[in-house]
C-alpha atoms as a PDB file:
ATOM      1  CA  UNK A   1     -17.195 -13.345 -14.244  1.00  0.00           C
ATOM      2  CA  UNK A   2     -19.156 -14.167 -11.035  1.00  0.00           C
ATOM      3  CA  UNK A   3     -18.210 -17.821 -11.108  1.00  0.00           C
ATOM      4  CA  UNK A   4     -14.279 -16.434 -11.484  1.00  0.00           C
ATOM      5  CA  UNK A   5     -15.072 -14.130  -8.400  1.00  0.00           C
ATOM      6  CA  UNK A   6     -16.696 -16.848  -6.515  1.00  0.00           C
ATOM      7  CA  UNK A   7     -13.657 -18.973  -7.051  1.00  0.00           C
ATOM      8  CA  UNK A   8     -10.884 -16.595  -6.400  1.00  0.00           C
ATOM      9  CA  UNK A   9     -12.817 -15.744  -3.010  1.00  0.00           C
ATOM     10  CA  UNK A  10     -12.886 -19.500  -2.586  1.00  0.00           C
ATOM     11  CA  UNK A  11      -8.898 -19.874  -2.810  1.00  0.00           C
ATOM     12  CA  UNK A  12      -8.465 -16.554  -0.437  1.00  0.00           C
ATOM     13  CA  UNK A  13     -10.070 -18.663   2.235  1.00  0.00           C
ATOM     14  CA  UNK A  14      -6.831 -20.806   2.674  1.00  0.00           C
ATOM     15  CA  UNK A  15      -4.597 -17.797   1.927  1.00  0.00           C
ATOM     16  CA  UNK A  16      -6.268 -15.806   5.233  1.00  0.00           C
ATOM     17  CA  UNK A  17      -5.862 -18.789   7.091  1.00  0.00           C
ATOM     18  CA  UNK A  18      -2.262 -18.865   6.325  1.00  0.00           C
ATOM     19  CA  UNK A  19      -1.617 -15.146   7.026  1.00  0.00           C
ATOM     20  CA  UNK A  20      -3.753 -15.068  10.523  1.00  0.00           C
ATOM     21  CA  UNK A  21      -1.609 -18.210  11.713  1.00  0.00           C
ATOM     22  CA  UNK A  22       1.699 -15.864  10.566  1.00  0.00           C
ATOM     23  CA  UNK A  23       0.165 -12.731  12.392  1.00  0.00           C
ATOM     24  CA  UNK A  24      -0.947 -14.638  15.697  1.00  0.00           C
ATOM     25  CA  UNK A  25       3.117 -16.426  15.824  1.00  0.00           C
ATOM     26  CA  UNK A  26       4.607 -13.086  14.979  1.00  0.00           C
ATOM     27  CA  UNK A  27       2.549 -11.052  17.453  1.00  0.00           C
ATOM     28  CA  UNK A  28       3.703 -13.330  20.335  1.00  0.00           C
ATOM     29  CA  UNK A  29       7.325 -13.204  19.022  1.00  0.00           C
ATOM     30  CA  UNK A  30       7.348  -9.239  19.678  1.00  0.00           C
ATOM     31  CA  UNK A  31       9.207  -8.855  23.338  1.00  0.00           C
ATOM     32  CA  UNK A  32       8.117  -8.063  26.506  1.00  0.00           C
ATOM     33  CA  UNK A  33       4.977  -7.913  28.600  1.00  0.00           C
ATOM     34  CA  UNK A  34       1.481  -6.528  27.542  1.00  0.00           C
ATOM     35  CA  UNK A  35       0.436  -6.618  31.391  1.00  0.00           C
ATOM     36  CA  UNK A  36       3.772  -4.316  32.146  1.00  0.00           C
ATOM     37  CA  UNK A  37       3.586  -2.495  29.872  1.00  0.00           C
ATOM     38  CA  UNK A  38      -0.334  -1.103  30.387  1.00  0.00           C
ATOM     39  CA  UNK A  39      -0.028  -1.047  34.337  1.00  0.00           C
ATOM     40  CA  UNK A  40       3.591  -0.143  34.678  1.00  0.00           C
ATOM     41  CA  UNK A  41       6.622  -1.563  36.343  1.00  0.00           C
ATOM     42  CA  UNK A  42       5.420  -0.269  39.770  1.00  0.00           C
ATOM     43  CA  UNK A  43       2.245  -2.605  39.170  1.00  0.00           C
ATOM     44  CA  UNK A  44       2.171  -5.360  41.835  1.00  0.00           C
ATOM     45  CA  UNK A  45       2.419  -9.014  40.799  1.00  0.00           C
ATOM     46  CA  UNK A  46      -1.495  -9.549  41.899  1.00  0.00           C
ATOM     47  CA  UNK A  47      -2.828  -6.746  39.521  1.00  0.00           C
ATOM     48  CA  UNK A  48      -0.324  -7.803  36.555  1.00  0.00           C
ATOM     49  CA  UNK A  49      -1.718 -11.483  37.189  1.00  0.00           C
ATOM     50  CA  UNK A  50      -5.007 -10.099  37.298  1.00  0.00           C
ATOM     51  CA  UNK A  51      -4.697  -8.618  33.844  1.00  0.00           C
ATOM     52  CA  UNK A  52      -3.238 -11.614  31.821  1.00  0.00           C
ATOM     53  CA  UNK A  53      -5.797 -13.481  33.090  1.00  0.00           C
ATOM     54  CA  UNK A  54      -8.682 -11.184  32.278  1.00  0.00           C
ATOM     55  CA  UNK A  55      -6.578 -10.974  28.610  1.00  0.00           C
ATOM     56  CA  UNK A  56      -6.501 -14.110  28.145  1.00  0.00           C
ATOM     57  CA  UNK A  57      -2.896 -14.021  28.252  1.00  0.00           C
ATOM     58  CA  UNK A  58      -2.361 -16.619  30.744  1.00  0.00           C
ATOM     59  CA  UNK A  59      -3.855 -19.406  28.172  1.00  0.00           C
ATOM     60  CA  UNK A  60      -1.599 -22.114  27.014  1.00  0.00           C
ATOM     61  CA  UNK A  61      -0.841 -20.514  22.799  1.00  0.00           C
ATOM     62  CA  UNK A  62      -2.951 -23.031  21.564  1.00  0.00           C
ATOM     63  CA  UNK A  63      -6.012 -21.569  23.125  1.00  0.00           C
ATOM     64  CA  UNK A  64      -5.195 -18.142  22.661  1.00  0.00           C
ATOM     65  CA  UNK A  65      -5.010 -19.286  19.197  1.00  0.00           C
ATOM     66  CA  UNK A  66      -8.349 -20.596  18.543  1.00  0.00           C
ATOM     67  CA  UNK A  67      -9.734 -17.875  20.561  1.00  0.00           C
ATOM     68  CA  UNK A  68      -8.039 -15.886  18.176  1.00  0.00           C
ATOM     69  CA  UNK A  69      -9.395 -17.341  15.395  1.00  0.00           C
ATOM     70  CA  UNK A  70     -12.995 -17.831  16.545  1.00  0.00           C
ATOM     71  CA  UNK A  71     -13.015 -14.136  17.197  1.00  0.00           C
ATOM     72  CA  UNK A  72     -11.972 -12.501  13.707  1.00  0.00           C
ATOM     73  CA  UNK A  73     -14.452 -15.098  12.211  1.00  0.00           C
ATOM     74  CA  UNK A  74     -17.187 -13.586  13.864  1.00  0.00           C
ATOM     75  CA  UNK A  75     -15.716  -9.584  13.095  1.00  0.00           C
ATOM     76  CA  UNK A  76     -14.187  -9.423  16.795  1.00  0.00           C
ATOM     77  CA  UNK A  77     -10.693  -7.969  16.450  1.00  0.00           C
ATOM     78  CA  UNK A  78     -10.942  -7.016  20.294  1.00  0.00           C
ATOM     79  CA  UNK A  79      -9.563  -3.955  21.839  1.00  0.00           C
ATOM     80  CA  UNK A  80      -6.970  -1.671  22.007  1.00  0.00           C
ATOM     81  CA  UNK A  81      -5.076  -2.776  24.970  1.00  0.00           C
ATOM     82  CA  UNK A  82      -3.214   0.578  25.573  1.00  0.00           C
ATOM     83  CA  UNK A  83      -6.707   2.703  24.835  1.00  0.00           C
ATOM     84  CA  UNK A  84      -9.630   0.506  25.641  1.00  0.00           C
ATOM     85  CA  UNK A  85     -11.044   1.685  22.305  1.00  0.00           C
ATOM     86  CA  UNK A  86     -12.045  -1.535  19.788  1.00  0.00           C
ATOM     87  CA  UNK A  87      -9.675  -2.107  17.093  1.00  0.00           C
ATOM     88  CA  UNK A  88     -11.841  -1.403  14.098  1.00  0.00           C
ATOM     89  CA  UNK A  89     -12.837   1.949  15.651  1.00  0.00           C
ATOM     90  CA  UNK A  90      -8.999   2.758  16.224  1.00  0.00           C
ATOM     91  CA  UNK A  91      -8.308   1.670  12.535  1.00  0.00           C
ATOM     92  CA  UNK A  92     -11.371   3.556  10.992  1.00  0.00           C
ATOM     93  CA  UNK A  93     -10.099   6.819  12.591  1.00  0.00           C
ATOM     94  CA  UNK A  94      -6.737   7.109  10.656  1.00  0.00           C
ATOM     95  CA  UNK A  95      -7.765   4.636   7.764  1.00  0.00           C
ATOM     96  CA  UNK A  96      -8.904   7.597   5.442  1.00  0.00           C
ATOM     97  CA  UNK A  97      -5.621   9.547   5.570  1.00  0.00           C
ATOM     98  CA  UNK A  98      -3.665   6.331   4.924  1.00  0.00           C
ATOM     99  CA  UNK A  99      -6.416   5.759   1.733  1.00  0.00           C
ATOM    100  CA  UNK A 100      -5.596   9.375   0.409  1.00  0.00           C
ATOM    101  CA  UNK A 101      -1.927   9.271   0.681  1.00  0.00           C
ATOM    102  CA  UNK A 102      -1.855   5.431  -1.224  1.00  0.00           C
ATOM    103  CA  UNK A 103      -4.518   6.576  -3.918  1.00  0.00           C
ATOM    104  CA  UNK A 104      -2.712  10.057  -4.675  1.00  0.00           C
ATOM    105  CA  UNK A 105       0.526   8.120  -4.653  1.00  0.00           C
ATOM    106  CA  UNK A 106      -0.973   5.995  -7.266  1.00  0.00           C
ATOM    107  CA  UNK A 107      -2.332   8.416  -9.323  1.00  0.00           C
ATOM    108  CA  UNK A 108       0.944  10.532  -9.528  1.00  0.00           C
ATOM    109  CA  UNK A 109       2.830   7.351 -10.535  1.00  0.00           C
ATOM    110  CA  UNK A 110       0.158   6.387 -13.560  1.00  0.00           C
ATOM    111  CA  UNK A 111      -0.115  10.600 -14.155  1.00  0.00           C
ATOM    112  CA  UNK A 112       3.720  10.412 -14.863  1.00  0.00           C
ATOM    113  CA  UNK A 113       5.096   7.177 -15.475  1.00  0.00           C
ATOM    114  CA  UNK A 114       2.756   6.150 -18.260  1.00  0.00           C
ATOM    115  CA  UNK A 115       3.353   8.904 -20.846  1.00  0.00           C
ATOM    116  CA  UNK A 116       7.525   8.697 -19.680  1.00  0.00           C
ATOM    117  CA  UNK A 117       7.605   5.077 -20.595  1.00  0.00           C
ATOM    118  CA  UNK A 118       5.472   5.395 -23.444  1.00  0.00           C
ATOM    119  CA  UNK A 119       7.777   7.794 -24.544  1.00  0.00           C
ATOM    120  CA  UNK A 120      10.838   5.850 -23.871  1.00  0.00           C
ATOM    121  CA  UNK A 121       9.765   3.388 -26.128  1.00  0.00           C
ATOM    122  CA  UNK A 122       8.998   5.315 -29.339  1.00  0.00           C
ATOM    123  CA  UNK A 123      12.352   6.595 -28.891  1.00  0.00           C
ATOM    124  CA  UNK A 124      14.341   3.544 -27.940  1.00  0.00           C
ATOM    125  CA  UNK A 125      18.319   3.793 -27.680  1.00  0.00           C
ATOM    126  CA  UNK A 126      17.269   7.898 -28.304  1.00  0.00           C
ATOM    127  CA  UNK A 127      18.126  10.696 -25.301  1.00  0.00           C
ATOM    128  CA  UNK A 128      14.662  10.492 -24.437  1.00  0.00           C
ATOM    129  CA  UNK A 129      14.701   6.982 -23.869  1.00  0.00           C
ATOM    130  CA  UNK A 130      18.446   6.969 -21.933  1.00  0.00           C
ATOM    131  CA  UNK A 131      16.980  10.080 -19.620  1.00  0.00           C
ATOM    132  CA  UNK A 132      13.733   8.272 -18.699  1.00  0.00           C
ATOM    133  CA  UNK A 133      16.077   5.234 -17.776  1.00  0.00           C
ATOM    134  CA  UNK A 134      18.066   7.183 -15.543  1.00  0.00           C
ATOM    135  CA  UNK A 135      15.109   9.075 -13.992  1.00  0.00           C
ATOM    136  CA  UNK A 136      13.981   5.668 -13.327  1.00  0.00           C
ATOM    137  CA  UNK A 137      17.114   4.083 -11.495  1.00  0.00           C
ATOM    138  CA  UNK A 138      17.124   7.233  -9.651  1.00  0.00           C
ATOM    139  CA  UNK A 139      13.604   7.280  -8.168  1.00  0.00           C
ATOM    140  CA  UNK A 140      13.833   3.157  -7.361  1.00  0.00           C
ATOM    141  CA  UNK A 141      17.772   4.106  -5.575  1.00  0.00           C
ATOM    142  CA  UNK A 142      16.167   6.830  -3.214  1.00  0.00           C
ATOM    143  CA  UNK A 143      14.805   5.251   0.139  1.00  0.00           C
ATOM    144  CA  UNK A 144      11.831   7.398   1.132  1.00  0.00           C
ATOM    145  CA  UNK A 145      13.036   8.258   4.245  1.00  0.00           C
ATOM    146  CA  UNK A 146      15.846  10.242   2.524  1.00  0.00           C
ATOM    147  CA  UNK A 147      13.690  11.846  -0.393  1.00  0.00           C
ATOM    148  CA  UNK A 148      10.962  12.872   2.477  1.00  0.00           C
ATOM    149  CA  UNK A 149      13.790  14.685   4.253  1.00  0.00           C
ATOM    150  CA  UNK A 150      14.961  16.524   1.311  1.00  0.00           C
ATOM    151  CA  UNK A 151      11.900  17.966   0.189  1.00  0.00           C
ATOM    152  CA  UNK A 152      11.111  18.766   3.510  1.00  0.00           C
ATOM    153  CA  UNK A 153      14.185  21.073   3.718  1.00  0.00           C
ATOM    154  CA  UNK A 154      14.255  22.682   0.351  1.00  0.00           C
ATOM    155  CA  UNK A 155      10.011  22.521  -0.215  1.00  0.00           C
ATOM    156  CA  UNK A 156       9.075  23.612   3.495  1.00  0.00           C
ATOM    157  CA  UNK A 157      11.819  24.569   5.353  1.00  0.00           C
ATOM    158  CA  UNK A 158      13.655  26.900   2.309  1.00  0.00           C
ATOM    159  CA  UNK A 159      11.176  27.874   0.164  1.00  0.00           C
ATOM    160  CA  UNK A 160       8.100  27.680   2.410  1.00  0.00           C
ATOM    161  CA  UNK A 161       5.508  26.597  -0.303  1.00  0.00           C
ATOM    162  CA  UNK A 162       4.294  23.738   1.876  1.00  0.00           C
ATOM    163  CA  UNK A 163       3.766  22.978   5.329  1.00  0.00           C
ATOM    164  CA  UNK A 164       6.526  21.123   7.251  1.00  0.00           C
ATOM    165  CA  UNK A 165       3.427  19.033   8.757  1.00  0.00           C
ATOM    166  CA  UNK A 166       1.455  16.972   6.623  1.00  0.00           C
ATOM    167  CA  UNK A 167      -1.384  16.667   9.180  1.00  0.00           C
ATOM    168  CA  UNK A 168      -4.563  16.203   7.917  1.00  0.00           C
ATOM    169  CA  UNK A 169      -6.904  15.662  10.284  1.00  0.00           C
ATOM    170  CA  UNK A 170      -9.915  17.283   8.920  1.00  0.00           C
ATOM    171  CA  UNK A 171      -8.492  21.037   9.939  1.00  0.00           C
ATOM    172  CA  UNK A 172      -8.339  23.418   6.891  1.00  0.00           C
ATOM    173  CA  UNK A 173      -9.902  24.096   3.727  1.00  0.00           C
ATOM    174  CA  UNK A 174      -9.667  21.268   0.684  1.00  0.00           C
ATOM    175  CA  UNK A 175      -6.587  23.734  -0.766  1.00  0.00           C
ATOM    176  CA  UNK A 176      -4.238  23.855   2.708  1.00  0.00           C
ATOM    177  CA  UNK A 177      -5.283  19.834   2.661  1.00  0.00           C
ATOM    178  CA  UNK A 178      -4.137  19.639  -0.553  1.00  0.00           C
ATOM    179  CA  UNK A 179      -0.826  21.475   0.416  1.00  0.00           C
ATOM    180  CA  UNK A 180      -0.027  19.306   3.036  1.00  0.00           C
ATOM    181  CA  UNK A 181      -0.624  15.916   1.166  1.00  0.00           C
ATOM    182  CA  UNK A 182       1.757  17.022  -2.033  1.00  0.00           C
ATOM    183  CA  UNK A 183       4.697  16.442  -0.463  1.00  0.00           C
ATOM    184  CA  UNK A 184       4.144  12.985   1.172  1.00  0.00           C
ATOM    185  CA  UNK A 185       2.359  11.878  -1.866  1.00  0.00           C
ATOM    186  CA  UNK A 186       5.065  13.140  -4.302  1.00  0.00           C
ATOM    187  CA  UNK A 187       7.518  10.984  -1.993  1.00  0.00           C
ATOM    188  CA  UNK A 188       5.718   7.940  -2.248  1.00  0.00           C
ATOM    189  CA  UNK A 189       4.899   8.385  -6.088  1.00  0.00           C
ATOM    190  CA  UNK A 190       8.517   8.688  -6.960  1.00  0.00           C
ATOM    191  CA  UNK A 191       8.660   5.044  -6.436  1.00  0.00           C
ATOM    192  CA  UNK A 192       5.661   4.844  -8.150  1.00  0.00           C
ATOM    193  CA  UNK A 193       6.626   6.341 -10.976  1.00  0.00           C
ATOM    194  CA  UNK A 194      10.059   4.751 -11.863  1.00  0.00           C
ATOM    195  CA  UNK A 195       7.988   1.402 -11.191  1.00  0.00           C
ATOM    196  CA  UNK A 196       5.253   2.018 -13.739  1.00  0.00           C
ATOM    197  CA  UNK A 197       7.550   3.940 -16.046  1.00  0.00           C
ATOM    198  CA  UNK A 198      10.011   0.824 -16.229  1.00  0.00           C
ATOM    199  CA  UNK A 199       7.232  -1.431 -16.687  1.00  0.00           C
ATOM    200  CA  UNK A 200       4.914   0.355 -19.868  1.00  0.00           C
ATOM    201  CA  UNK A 201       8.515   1.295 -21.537  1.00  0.00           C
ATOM    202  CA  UNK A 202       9.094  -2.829 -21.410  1.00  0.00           C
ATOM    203  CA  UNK A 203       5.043  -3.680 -22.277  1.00  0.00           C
ATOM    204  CA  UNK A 204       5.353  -0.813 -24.957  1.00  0.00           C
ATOM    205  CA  UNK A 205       8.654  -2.547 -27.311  1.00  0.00           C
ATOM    206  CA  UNK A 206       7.260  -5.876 -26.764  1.00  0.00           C
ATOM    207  CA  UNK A 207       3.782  -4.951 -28.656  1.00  0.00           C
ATOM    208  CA  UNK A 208       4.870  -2.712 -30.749  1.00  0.00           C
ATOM    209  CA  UNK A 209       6.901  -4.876 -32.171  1.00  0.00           C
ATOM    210  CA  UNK A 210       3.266  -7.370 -33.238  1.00  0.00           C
ATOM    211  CA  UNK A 211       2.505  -7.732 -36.143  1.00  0.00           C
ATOM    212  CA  UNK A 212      -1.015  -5.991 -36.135  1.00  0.00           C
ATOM    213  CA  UNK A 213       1.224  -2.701 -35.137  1.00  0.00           C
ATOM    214  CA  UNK A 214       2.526  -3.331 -38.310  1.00  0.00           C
ATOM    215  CA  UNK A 215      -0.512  -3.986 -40.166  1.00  0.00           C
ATOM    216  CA  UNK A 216      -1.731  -1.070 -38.417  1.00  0.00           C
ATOM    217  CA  UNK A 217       0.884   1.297 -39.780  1.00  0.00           C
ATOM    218  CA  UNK A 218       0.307   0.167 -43.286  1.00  0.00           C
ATOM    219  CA  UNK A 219      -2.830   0.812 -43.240  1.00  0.00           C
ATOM    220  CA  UNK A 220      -2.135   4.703 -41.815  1.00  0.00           C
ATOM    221  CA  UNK A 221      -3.016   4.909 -38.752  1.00  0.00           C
ATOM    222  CA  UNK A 222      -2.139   7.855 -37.132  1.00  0.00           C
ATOM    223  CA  UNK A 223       0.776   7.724 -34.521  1.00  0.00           C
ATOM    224  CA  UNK A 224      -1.279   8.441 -31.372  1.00  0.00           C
ATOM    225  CA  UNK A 225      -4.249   6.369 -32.163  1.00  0.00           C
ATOM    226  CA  UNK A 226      -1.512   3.756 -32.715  1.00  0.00           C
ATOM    227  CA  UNK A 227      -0.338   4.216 -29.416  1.00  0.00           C
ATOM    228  CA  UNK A 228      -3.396   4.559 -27.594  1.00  0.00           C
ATOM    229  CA  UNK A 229      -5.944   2.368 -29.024  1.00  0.00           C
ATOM    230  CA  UNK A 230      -3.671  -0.377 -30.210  1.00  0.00           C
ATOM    231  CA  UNK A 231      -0.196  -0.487 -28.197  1.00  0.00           C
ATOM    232  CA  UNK A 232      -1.095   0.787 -24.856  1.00  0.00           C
ATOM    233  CA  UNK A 233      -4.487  -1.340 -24.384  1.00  0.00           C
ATOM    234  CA  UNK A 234      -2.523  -4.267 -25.485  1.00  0.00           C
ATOM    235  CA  UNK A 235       0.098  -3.147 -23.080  1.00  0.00           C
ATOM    236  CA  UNK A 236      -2.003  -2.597 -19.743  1.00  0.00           C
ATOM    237  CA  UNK A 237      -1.741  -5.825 -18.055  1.00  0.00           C
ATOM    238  CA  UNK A 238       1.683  -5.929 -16.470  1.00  0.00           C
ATOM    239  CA  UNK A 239       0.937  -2.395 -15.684  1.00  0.00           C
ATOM    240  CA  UNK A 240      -1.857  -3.273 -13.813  1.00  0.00           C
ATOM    241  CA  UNK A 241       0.135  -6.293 -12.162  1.00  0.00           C
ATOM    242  CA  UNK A 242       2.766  -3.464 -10.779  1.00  0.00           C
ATOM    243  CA  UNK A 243      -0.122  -1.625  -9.860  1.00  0.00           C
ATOM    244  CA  UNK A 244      -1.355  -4.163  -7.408  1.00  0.00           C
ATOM    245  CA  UNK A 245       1.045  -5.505  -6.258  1.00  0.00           C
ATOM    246  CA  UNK A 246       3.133  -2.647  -5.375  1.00  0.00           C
ATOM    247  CA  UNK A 247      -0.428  -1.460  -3.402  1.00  0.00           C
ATOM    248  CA  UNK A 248       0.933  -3.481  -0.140  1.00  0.00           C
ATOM    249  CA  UNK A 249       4.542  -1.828  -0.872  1.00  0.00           C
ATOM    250  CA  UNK A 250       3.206   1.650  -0.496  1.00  0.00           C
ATOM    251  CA  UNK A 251       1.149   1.100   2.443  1.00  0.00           C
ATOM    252  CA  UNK A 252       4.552  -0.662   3.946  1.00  0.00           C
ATOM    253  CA  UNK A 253       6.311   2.917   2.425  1.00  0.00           C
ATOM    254  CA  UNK A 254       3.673   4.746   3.511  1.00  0.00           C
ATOM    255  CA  UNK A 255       5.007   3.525   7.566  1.00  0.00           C
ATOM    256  CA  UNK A 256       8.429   5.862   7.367  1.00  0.00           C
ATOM    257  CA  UNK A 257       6.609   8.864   5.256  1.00  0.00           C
ATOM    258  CA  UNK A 258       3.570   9.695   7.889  1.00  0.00           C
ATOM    259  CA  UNK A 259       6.643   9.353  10.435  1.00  0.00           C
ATOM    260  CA  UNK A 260       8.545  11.893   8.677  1.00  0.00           C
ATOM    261  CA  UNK A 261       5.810  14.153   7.874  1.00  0.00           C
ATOM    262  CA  UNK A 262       3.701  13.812  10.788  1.00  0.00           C
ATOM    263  CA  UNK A 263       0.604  12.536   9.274  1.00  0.00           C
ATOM    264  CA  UNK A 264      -1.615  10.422  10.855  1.00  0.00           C
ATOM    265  CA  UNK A 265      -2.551   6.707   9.593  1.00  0.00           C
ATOM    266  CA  UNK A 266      -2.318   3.195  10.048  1.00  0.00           C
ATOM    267  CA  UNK A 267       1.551   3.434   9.951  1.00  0.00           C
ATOM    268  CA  UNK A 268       2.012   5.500  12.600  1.00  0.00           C
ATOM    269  CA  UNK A 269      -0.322   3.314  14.609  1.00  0.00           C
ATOM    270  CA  UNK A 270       1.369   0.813  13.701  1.00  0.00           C
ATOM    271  CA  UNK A 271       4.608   2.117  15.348  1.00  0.00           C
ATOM    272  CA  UNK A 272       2.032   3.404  18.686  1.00  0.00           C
ATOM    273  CA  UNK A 273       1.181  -0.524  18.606  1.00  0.00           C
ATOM    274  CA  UNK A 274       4.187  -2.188  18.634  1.00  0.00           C
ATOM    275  CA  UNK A 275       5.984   0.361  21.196  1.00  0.00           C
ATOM    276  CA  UNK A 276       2.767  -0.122  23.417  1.00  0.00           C
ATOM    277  CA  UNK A 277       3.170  -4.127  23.159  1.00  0.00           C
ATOM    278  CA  UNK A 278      -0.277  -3.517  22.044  1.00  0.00           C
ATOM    279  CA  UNK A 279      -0.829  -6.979  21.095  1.00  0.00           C
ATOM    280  CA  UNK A 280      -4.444  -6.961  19.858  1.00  0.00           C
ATOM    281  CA  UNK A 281      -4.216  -3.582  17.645  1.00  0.00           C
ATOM    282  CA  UNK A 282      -1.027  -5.481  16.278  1.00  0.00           C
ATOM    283  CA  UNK A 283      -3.059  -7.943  15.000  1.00  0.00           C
ATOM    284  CA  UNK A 284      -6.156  -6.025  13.657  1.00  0.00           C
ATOM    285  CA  UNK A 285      -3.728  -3.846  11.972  1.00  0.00           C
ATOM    286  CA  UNK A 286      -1.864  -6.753  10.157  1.00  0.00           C
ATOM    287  CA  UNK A 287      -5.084  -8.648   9.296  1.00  0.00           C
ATOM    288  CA  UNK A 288      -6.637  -5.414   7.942  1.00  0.00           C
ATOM    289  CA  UNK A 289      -3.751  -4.988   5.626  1.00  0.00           C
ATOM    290  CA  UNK A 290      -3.487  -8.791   4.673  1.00  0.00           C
ATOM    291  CA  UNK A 291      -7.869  -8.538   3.385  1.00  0.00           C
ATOM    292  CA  UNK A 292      -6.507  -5.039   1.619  1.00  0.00           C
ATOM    293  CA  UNK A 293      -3.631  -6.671  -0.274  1.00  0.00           C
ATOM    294  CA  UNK A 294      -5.868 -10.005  -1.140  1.00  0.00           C
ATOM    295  CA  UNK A 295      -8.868  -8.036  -2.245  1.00  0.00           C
ATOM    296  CA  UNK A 296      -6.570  -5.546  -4.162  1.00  0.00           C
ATOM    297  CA  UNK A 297      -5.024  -8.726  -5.967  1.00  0.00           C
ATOM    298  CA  UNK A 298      -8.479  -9.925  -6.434  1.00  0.00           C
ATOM    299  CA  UNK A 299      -9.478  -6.783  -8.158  1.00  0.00           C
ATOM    300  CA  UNK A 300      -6.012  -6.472  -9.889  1.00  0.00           C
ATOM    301  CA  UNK A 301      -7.302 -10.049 -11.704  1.00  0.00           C
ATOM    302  CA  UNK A 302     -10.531  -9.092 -12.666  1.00  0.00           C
ATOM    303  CA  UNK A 303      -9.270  -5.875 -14.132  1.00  0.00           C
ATOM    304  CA  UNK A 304      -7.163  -8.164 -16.497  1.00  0.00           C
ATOM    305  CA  UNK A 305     -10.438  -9.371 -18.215  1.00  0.00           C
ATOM    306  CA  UNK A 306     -11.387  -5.706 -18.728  1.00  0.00           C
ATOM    307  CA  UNK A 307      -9.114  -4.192 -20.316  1.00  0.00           C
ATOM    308  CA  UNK A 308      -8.009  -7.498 -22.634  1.00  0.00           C
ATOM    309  CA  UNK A 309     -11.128  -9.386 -23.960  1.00  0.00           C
ATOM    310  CA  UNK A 310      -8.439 -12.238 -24.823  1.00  0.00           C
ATOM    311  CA  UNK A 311      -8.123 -12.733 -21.292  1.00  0.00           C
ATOM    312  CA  UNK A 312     -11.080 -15.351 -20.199  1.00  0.00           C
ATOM    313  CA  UNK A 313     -12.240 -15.852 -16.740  1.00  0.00           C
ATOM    314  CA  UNK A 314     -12.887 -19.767 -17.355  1.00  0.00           C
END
């Protein structure tokens, strides 16, 4: 397993490389002038020249971009050009909230869409089965934006049993906290849900059609150790797959639902950045979700060995 990890950490190496070069081209592709844009249009040409120069900015690209480079390999990822503050200290602030909205999104889709597509497939072609399907289409048909909004009227603005803000900045006992993270994380884990509900119902009908299910059977085994010990373990790895890789999704989701309910984390930084032309915290941002996505595909591999011994790390 440790030669596997080595390996897989090996063959990230390129894959960062690849995603930095993307981030530093995409960065300079965003319009307009850092310089303006921190001093102000009033600023005279001497102090804006001053700036880009102390910013590096007046550097032919090619510098900029092995500057670039030479910095993030040695853990620089610079400062905030609208705040002063470093990068990692601006992303550490709101990091946690963004965590607890991704995780409890997570755990609402597995808490929900397991058992639904689990039950789906016992009852193929059955009501159960065509419900679940439609349940599913639904949740993957609503953008989030429009869900958010909707349980913001009828949840918070009609019934008043949570708070229209979804602030959670370390105010309030763990119950109000809880209260204002149910609605954002029900709105990502709708997605969630239909995902990983889609997915087991089509893991589920492929194994239980095997023929140690049947062997299983015949030998009387009870329907839910059936299910649990022999279908679903068999079943787990394209769950896990969705798992992963819908991880970057939701932190992509997670941009228009901290918007909506006022929360605070990386994507409403993210939205601070770019209307700030805030170059550098661009960039930390993007890099700091590119090593989230690789390690969570990283993990999302090992896991594979873990819960299938036929799986083998060579």
């Amino acid at each position: 397993m440790i030669g596997y990890l080595v390996r897989r950490i090996l063959l990230a190496i390129p894959t960062l490389f690849v995603m930095l070069t993307a981030i530093f081209v995409l960065v300079r592709l965003v319009p307009g002038d850092a310089a303006s844009v921190i001093l102000g249009d009033q600023a005279s040409a001497a102090s804006l020249a001053a700036l880009r120069e102390k910013l590096g900015l007046d550097q032919p690209v090619h510098v900029q971009y092995l500057s670039f480079l030479g910095k993030i390999l040695t853990g620089d990822f610079g400062q905030s050009l609208s705040s002063g503050r470093s990068v990692i200290r601006e992303v550490l602030l709101v990091l946690p909230s963004t965590i607890e909205l991704t995780v409890a999104a997570i755990a609402i889709g597995l808490v929900f869409g397991l058992p639904l597509g689990i039950a789906a497939a016992l009852a193929r072609n059955g009501w159960v089965d065509y419900v679940s399907r439609v349940v599913s289409l639904v949740g993957l048909s609503f953008p989030a934006f429009v869900s958010g909004i909707l349980m913001l009227i009828v949840f918070s603005i009609q019934l008043g049993w949570f708070p229209v803000l979804g602030n959670t900045s370390g105010a309030g006992s763990l119950s109000e906290r809880m209260r204002a993270l149910a609605l954002p994380a029900l709105n990502l884990g709708i997605i969630m849900t239909a995902y990983v509900m889609r997915v087991t119902r089509a893991a589920m009908l492929g194994v239980l059609t095997e023929d140690y299910i049947r062997t299983a059977r015949a030998k009387g085994v009870g329907p839910t150790q059936l299910v649990v010990t022999h279908a679903l373990r068999n079943g787990l790895i394209p769950i896990i797959t969705v798992v992963g890789l819908y991880f970057g999704t939701l932190i992509g989701n997670s941009v228009l639902t901290e918007i909506i309910f006022n929360r605070p984390g990386l994507g409403k930084l993210i939205i601070g950045a770019l209307n700030a032309r805030d170059y550098t915290l661009l960039q930390g941002l993007m890099i700091i979700f590119a090593i989230c996505v690789i390690v969570v595909n990283t993990l999302t591999d090992l896991a594979y060995g873990l819960v299938d011994p036929r799986v083998k790390y060579s």
